[in-house]
N, C-alpha and C. Protein backbone atom coordinates (compact mmCIF):
# COMPACT_ATOMS: atom_id res chain seq x y z
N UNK A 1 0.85 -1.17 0.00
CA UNK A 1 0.00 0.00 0.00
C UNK A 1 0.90 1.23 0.00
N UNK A 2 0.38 2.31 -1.01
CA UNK A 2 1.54 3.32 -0.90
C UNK A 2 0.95 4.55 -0.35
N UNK A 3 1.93 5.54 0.49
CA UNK A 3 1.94 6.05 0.89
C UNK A 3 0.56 7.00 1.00
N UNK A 4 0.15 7.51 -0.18
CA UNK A 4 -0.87 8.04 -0.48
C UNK A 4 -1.84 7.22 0.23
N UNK A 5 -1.97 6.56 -0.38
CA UNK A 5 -3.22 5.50 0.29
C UNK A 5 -3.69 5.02 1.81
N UNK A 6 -2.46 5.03 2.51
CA UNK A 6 -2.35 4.75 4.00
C UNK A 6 -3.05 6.28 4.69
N UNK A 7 -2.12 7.31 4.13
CA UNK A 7 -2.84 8.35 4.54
C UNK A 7 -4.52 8.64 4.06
N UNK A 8 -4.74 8.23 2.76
CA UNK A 8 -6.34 8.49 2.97
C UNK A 8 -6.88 7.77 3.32
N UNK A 9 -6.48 7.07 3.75
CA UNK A 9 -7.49 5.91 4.81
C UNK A 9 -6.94 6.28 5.78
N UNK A 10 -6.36 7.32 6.61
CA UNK A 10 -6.24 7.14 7.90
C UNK A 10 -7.51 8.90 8.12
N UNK A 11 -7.53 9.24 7.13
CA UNK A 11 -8.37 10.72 6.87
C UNK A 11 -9.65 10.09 7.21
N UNK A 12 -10.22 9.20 6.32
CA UNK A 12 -11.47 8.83 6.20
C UNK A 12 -12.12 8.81 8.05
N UNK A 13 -13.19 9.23 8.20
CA UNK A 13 -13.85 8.39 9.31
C UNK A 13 -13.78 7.68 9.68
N UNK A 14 -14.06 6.98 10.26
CA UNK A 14 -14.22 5.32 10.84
C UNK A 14 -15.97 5.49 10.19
N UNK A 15 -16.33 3.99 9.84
CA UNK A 15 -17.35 3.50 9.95
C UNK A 15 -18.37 2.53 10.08
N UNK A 16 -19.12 2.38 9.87
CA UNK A 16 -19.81 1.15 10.71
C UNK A 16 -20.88 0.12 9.32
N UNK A 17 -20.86 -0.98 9.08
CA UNK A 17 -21.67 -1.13 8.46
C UNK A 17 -23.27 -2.05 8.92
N UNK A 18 -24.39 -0.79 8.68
CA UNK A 18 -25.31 -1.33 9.15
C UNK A 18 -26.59 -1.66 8.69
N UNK A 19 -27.50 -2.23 9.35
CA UNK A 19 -29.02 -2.25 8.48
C UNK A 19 -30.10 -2.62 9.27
N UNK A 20 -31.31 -1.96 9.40
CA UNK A 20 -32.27 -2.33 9.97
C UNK A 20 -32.73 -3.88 9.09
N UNK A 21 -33.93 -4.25 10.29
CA UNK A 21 -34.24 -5.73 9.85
C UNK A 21 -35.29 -6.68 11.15
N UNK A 22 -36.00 -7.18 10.70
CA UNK A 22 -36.51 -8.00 11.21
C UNK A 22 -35.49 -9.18 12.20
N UNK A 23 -36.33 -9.85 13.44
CA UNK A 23 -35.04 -10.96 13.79
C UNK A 23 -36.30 -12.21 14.34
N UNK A 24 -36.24 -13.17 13.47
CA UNK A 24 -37.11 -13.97 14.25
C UNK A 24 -36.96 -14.53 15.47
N UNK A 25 -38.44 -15.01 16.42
CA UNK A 25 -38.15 -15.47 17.69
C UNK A 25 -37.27 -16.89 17.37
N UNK A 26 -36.29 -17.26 18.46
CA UNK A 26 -35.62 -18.13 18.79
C UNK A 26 -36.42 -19.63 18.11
N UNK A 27 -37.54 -20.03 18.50
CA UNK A 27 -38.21 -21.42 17.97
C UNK A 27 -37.72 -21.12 16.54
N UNK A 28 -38.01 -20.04 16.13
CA UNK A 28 -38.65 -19.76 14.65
C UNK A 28 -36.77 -19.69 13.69
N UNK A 29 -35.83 -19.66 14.63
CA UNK A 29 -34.37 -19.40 14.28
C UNK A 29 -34.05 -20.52 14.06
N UNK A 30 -34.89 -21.80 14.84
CA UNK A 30 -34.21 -23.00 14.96
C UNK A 30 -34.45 -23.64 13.89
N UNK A 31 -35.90 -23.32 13.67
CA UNK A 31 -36.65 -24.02 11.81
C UNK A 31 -35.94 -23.77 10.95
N UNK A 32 -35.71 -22.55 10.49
CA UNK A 32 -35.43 -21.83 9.67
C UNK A 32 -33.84 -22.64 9.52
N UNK A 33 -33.40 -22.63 10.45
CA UNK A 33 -31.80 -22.96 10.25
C UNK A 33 -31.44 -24.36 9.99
N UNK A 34 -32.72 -25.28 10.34
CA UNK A 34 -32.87 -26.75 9.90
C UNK A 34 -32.96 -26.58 8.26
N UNK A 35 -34.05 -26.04 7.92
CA UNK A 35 -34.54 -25.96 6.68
C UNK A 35 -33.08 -25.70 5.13
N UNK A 36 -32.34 -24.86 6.09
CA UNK A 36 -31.13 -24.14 5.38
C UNK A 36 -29.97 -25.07 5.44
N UNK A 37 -29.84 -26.23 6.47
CA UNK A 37 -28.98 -27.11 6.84
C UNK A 37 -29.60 -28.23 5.88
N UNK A 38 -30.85 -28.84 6.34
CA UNK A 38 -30.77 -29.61 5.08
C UNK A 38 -30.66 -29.62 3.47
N UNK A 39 -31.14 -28.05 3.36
CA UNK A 39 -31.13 -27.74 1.61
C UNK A 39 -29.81 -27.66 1.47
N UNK A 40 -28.79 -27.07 1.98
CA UNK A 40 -27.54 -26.95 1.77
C UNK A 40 -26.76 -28.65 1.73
N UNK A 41 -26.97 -29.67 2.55
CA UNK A 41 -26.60 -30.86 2.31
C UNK A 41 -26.90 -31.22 1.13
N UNK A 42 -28.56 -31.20 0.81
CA UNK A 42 -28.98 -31.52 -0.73
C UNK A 42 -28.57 -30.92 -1.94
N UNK A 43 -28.67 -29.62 -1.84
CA UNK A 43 -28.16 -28.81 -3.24
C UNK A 43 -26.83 -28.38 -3.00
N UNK A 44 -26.36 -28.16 -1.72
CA UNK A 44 -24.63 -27.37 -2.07
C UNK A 44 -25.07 -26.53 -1.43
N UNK A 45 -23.61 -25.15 -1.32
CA UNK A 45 -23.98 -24.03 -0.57
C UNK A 45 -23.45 -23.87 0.73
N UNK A 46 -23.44 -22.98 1.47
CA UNK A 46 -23.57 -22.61 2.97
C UNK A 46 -24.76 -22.18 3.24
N UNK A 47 -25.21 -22.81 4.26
CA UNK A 47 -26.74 -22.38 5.09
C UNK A 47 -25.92 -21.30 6.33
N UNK A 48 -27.13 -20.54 6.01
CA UNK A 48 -27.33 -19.47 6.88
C UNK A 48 -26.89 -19.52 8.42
N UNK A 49 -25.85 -19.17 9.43
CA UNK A 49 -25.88 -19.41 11.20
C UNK A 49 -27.24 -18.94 11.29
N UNK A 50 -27.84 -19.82 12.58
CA UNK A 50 -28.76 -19.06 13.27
C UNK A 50 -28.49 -17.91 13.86
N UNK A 51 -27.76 -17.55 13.97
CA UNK A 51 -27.07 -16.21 14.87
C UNK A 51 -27.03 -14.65 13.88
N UNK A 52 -27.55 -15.22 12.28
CA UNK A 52 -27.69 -13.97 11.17
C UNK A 52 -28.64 -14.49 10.66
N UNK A 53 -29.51 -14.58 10.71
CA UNK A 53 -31.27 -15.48 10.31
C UNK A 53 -31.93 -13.95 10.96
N UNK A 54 -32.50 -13.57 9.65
CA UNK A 54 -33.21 -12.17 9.31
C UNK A 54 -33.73 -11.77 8.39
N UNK A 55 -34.41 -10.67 8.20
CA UNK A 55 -35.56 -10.12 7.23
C UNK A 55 -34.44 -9.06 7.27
N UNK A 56 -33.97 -8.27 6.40
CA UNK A 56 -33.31 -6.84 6.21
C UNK A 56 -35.05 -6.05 5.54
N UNK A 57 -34.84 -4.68 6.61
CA UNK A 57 -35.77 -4.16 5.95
C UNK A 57 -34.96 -2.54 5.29
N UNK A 58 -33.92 -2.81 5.28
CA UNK A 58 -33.47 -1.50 4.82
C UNK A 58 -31.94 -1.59 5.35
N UNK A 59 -30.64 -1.76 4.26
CA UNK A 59 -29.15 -2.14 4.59
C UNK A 59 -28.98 -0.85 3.34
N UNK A 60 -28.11 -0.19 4.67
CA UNK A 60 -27.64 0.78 4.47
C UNK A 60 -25.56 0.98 3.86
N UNK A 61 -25.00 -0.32 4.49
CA UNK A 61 -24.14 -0.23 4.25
C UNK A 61 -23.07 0.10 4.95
N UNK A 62 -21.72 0.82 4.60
CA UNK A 62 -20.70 1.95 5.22
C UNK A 62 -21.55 3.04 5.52
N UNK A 63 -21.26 3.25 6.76
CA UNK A 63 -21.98 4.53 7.25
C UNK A 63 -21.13 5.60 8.39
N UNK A 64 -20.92 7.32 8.33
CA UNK A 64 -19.67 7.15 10.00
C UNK A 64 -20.42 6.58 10.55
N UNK A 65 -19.28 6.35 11.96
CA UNK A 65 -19.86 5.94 12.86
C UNK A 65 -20.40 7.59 13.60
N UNK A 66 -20.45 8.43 13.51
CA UNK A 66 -20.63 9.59 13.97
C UNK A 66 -21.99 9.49 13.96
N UNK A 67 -22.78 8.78 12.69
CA UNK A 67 -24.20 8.95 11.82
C UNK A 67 -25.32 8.45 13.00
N UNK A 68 -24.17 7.24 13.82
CA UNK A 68 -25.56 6.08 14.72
C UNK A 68 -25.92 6.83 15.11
N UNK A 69 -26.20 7.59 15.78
CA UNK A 69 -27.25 8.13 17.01
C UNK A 69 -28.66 9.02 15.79
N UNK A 70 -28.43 9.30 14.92
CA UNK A 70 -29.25 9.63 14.16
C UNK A 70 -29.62 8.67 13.66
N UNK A 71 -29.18 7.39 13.09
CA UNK A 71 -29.63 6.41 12.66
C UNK A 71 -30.71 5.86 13.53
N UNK A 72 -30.39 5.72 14.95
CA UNK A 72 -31.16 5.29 16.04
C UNK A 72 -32.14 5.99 16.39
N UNK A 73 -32.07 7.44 16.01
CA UNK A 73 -33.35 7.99 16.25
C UNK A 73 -34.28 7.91 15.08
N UNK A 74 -34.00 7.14 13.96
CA UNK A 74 -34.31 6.95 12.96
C UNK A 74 -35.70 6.16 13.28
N UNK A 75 -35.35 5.17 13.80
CA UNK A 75 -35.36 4.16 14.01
C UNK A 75 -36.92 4.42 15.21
N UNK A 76 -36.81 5.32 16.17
CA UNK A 76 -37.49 5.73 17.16
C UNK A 76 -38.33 6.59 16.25
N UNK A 77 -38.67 6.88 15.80
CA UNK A 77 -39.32 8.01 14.83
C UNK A 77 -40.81 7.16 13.97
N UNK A 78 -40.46 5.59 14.14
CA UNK A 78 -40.99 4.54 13.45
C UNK A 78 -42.40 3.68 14.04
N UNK A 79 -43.51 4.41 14.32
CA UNK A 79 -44.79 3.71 14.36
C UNK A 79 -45.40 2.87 14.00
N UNK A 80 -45.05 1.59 14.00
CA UNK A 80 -46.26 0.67 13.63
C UNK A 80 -46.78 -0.48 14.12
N UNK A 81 -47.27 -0.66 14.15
CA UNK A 81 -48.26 -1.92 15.00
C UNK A 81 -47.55 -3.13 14.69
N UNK A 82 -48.12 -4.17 15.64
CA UNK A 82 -47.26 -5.44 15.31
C UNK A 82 -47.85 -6.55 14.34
N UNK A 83 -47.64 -7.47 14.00
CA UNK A 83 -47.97 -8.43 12.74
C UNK A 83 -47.36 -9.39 13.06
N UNK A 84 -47.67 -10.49 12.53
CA UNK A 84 -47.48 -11.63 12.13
C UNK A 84 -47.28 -11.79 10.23
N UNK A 85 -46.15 -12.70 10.20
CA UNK A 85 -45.53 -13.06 8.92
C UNK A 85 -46.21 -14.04 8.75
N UNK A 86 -46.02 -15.22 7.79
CA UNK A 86 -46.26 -16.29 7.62
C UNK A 86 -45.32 -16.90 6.26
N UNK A 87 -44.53 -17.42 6.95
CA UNK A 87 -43.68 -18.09 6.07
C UNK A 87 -43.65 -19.29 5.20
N UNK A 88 -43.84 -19.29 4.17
CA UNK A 88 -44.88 -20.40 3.19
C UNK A 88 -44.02 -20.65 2.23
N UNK A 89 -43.05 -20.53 1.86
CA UNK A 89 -42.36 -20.20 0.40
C UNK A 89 -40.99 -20.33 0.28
N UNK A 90 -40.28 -21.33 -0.72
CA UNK A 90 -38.87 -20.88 -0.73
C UNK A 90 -38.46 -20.52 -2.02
N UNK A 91 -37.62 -20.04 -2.36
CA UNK A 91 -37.43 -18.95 -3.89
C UNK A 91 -35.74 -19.34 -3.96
N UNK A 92 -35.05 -18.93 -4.86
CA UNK A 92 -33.93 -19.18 -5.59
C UNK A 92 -33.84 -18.25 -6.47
N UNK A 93 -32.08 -17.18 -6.28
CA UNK A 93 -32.32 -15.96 -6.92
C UNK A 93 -31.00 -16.43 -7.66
N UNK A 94 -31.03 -17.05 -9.31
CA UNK A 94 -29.57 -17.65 -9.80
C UNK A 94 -28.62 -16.53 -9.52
N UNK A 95 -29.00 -15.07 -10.19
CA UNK A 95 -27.94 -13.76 -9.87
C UNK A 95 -27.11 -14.08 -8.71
N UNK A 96 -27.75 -14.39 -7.20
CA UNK A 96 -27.30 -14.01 -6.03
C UNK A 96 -26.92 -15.39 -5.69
N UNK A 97 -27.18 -16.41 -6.44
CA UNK A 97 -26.75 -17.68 -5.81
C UNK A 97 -27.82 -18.15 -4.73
N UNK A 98 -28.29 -17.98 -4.34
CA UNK A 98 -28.94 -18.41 -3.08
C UNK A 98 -30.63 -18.36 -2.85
N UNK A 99 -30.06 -19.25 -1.57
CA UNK A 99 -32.26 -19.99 -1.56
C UNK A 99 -32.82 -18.82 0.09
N UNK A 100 -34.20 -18.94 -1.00
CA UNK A 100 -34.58 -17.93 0.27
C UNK A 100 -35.96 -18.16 1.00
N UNK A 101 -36.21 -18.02 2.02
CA UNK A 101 -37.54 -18.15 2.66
C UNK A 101 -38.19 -17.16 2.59
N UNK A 102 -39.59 -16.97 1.95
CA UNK A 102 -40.61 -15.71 2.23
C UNK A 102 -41.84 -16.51 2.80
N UNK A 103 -42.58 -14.93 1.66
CA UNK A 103 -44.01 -15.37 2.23
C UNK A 103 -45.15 -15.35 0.74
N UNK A 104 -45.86 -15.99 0.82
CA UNK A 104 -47.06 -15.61 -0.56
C UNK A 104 -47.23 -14.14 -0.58
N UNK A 105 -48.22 -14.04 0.57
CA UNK A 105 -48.87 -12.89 0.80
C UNK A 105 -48.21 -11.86 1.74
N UNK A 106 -47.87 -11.19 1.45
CA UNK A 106 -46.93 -9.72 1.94
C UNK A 106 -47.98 -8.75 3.10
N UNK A 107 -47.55 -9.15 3.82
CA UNK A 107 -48.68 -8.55 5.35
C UNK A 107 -48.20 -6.83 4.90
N UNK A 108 -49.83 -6.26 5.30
CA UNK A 108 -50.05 -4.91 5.31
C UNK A 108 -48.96 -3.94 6.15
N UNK A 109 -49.29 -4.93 7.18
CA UNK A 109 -47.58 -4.17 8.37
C UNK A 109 -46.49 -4.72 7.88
N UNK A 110 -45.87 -5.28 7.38
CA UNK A 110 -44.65 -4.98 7.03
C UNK A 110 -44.61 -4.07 5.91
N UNK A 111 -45.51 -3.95 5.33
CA UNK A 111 -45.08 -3.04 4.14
C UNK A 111 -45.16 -1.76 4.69
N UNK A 112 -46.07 -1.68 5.65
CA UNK A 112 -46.23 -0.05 6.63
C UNK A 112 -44.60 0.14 7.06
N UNK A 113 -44.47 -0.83 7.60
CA UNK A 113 -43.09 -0.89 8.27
C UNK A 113 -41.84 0.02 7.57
N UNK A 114 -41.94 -1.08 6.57
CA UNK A 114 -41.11 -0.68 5.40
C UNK A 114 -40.66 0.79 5.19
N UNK A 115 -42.36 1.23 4.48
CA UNK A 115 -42.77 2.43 3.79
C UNK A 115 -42.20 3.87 4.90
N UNK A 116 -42.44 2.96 6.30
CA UNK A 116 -42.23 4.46 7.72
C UNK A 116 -41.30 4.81 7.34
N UNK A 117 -40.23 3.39 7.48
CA UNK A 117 -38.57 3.38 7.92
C UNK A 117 -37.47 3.70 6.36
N UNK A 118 -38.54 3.46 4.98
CA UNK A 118 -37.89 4.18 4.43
C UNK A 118 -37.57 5.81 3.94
N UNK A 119 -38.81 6.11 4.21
CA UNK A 119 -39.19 7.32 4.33
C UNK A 119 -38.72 8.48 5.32
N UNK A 120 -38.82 7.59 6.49
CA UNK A 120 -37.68 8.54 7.56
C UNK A 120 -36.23 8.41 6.95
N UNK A 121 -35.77 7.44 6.59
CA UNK A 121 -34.69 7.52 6.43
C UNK A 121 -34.16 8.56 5.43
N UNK A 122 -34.76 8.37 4.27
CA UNK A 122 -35.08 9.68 3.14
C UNK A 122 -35.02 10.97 3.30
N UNK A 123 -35.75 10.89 4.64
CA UNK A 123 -35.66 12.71 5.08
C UNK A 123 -34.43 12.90 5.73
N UNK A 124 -33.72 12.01 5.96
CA UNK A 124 -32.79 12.23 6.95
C UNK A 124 -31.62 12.12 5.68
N UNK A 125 -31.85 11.90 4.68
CA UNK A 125 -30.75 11.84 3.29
C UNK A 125 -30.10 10.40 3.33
N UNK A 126 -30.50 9.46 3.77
CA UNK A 126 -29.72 8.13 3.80
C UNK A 126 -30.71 7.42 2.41
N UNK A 127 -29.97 6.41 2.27
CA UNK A 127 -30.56 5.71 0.93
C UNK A 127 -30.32 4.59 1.28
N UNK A 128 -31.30 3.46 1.35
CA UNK A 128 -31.18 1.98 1.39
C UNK A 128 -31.20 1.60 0.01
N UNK A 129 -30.42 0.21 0.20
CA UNK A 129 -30.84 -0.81 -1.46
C UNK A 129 -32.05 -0.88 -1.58
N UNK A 130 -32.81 -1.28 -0.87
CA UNK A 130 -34.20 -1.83 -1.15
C UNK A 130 -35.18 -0.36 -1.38
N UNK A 131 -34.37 1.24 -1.13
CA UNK A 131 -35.11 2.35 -1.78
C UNK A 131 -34.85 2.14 -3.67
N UNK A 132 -33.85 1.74 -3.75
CA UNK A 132 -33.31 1.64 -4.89
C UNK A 132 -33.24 0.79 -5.89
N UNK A 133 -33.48 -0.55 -5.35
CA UNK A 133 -33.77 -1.87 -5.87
C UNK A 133 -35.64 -2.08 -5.56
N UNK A 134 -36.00 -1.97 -4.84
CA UNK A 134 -37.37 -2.17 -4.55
C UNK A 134 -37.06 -2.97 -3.53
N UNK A 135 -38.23 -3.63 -2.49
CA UNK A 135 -38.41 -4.06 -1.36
C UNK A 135 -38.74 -5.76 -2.02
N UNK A 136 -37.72 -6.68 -2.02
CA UNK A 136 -38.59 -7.60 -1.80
C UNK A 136 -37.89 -9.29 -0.59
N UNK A 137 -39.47 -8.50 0.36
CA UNK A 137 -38.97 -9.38 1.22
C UNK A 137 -38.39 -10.91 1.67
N UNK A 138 -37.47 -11.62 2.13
CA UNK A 138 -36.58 -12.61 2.10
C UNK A 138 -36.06 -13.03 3.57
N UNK A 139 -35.67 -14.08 3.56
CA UNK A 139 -34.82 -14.52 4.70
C UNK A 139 -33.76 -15.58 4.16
N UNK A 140 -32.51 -14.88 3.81
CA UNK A 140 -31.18 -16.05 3.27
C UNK A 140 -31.20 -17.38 4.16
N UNK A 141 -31.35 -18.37 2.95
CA UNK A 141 -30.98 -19.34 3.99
C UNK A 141 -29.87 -19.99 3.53
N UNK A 142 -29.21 -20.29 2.44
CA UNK A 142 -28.13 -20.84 1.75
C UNK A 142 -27.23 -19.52 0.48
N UNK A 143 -26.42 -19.76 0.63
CA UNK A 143 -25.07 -18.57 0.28
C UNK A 143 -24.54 -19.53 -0.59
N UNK A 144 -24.25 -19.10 -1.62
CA UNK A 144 -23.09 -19.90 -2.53
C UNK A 144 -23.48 -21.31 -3.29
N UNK A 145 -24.68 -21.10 -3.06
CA UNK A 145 -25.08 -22.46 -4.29
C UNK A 145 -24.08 -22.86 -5.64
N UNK A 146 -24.09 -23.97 -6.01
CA UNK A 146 -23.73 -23.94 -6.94
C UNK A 146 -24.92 -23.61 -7.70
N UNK A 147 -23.94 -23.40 -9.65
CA UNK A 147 -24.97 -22.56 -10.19
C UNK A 147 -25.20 -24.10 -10.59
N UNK A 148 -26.47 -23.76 -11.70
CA UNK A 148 -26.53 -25.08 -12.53
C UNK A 148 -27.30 -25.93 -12.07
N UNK A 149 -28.98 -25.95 -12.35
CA UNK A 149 -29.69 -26.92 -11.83
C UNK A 149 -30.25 -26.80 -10.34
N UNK A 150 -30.09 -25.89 -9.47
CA UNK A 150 -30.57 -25.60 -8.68
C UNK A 150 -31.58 -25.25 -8.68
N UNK A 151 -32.03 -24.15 -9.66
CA UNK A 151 -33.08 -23.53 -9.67
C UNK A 151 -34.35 -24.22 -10.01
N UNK A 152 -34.16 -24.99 -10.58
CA UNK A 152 -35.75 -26.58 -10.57
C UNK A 152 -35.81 -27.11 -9.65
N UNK A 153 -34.65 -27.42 -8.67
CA UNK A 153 -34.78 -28.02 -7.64
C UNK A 153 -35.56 -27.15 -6.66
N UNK A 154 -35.74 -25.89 -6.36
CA UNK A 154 -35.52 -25.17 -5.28
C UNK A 154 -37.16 -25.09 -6.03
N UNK A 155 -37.47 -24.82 -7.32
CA UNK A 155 -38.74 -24.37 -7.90
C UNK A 155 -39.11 -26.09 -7.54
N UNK A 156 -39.01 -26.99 -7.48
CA UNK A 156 -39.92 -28.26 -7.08
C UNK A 156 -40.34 -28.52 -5.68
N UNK A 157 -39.18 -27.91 -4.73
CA UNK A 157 -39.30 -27.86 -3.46
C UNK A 157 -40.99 -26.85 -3.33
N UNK A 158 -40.60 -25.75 -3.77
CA UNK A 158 -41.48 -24.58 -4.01
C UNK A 158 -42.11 -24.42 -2.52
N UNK A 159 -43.39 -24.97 -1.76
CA UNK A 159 -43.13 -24.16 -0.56
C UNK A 159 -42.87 -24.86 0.69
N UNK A 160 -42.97 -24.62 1.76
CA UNK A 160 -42.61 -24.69 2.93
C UNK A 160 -44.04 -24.98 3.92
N UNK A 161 -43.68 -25.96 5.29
CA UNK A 161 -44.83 -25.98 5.71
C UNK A 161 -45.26 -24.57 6.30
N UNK A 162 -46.22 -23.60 6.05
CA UNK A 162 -46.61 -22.23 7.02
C UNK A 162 -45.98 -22.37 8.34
N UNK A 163 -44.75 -21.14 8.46
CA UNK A 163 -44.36 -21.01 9.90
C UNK A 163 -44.75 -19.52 10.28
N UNK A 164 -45.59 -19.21 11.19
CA UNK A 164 -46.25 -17.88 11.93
C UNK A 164 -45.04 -17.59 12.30
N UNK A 165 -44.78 -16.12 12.23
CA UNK A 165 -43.53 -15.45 12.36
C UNK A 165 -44.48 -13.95 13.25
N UNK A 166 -44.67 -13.90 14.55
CA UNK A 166 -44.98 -13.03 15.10
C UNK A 166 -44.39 -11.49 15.35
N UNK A 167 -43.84 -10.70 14.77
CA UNK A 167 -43.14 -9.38 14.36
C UNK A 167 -43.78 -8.63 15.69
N UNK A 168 -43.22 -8.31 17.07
CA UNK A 168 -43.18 -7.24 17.83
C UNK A 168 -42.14 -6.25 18.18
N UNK A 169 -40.98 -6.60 17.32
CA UNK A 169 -39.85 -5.70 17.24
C UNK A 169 -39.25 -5.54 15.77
N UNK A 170 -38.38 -4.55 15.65
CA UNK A 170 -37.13 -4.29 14.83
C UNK A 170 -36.13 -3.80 15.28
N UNK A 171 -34.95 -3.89 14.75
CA UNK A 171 -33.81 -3.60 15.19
C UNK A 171 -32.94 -2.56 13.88
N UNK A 172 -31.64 -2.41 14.96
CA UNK A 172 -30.92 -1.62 13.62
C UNK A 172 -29.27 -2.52 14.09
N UNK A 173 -29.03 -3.06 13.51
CA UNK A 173 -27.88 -3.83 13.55
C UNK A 173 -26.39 -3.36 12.70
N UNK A 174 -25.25 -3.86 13.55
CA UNK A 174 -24.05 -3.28 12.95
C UNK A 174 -23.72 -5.02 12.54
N UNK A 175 -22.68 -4.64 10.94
CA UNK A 175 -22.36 -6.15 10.61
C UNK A 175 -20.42 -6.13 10.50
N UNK A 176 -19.92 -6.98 11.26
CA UNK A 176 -18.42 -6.67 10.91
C UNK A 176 -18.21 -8.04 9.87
N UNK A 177 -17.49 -8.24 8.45
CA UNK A 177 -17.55 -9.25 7.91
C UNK A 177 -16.50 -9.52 8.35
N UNK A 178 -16.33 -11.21 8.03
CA UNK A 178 -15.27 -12.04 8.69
C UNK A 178 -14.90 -12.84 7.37
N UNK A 179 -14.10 -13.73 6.88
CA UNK A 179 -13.92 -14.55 6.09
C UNK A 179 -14.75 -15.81 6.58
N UNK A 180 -15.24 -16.36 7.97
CA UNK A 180 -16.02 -16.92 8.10
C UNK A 180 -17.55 -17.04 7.56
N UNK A 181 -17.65 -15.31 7.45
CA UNK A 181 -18.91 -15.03 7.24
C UNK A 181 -19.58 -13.56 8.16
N UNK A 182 -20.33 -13.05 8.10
CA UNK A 182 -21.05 -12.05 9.26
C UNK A 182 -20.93 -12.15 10.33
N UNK A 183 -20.71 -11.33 11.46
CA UNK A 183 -21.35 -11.39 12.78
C UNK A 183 -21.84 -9.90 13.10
N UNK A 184 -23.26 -10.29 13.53
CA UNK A 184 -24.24 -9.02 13.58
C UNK A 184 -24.39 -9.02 15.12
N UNK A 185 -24.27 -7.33 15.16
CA UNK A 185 -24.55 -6.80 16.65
C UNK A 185 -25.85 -6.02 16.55
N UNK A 186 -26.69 -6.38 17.47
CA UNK A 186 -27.79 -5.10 17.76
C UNK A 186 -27.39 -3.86 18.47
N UNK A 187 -27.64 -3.10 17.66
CA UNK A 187 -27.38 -1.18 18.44
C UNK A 187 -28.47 -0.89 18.67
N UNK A 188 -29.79 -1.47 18.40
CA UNK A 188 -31.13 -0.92 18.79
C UNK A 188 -32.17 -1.63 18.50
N UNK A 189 -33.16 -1.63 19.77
CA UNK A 189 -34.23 -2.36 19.46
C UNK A 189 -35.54 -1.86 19.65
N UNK A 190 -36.34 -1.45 18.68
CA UNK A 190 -37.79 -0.70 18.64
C UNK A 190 -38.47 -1.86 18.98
N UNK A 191 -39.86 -1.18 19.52
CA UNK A 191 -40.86 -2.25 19.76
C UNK A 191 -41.84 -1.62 18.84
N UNK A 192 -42.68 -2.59 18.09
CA UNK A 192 -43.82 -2.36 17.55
C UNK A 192 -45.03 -2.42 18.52
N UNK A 193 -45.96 -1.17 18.32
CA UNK A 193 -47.09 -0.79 19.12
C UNK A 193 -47.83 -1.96 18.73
């Protein structure tokens, strides 16, 4: 690394990379992470830790770290009632490699959810992917599929037995990557009214 370079990275901020998101209850971590353990034996891949088993409702990225406390009030600024998910569905995105858990039907509150937390964020000048890509909701369960034939498999599987996913919180989480993989910290936890 030359000289130049050491110094503008020692200029830069520090920062944090983060993202609000759903976190399912513990029972519901344990399914989910079966489901991702056996598809990954069958098709290939890495399944998801239970310990990063989540809905992202808005990943923001590199951010300062100066930004959290506005981020967090972001976050507090965010009204909405609580819901239930229902998890019915598994999907396969070839682009991204990987198998995912949703839902058929897209509950009214999460999309409220959504719509609050992107919108505050907006006013506050931050930009999520999912402002930019569109919202569509997911829970990773396998990383790194191979390519090639997966995608019939994952389309034959097609859905899942209904798991009730009861939504009384969100969070805003920091992610440090590892060559292992993620490890996510909570910096904040809203409750839904």
């Amino acid at each position: 690394m030359s000289a130049e370079s050491r110094k503008a990275d020692q200029e830069r901020p520090p920062t944090a990379r983060v993202f609000f998101a759903l976190r399912p209850p513990e029972a519901l971590v344990g399914t989910l992470a079966d489901v991702a353990r056996h598809a990954a034996e069958r098709l290939g891949g890495r399944p998801t830790r239970c310990d990063t088993i989540h809905l992202t409702l808005a990943f923001l990225g590199d951010v300062p770290v100066d930004d959290l406390p506005v981020l967090q009030a972001i976050g507090d600024s965010v009204q909405c009632s609580r819901f239930t998910l229902r998890i019915d569905r598994l999907g396969y995105w070839q682009h991204k490699r990987l198998l995912w858990a949703g839902m058929s039907d897209v509950v009214d509150g999460l999309r409220d959810l959504h719509r609050q937390l992107q919108g505050a964020l907006a006013a506050s000048g931050y930009r999520s992917d999912s402002a930019a890509h569109g919202f569509a909701p997911h829970i990773t369960l396998v990383r790194h599929m191979p390519s090639g034939g997966a995608d019939s498999k994952v389309t034959g599987a097609g859905n899942l037995h209904p798991l009730d996913w009861p939504c009384s919180n969100f969070f805003l989480f920091k992610s440090d990557l590892h060559s292992s993989g993620p490890d996510y910290a909570i910096l904040q936890t809203y409750s839904l009214a």
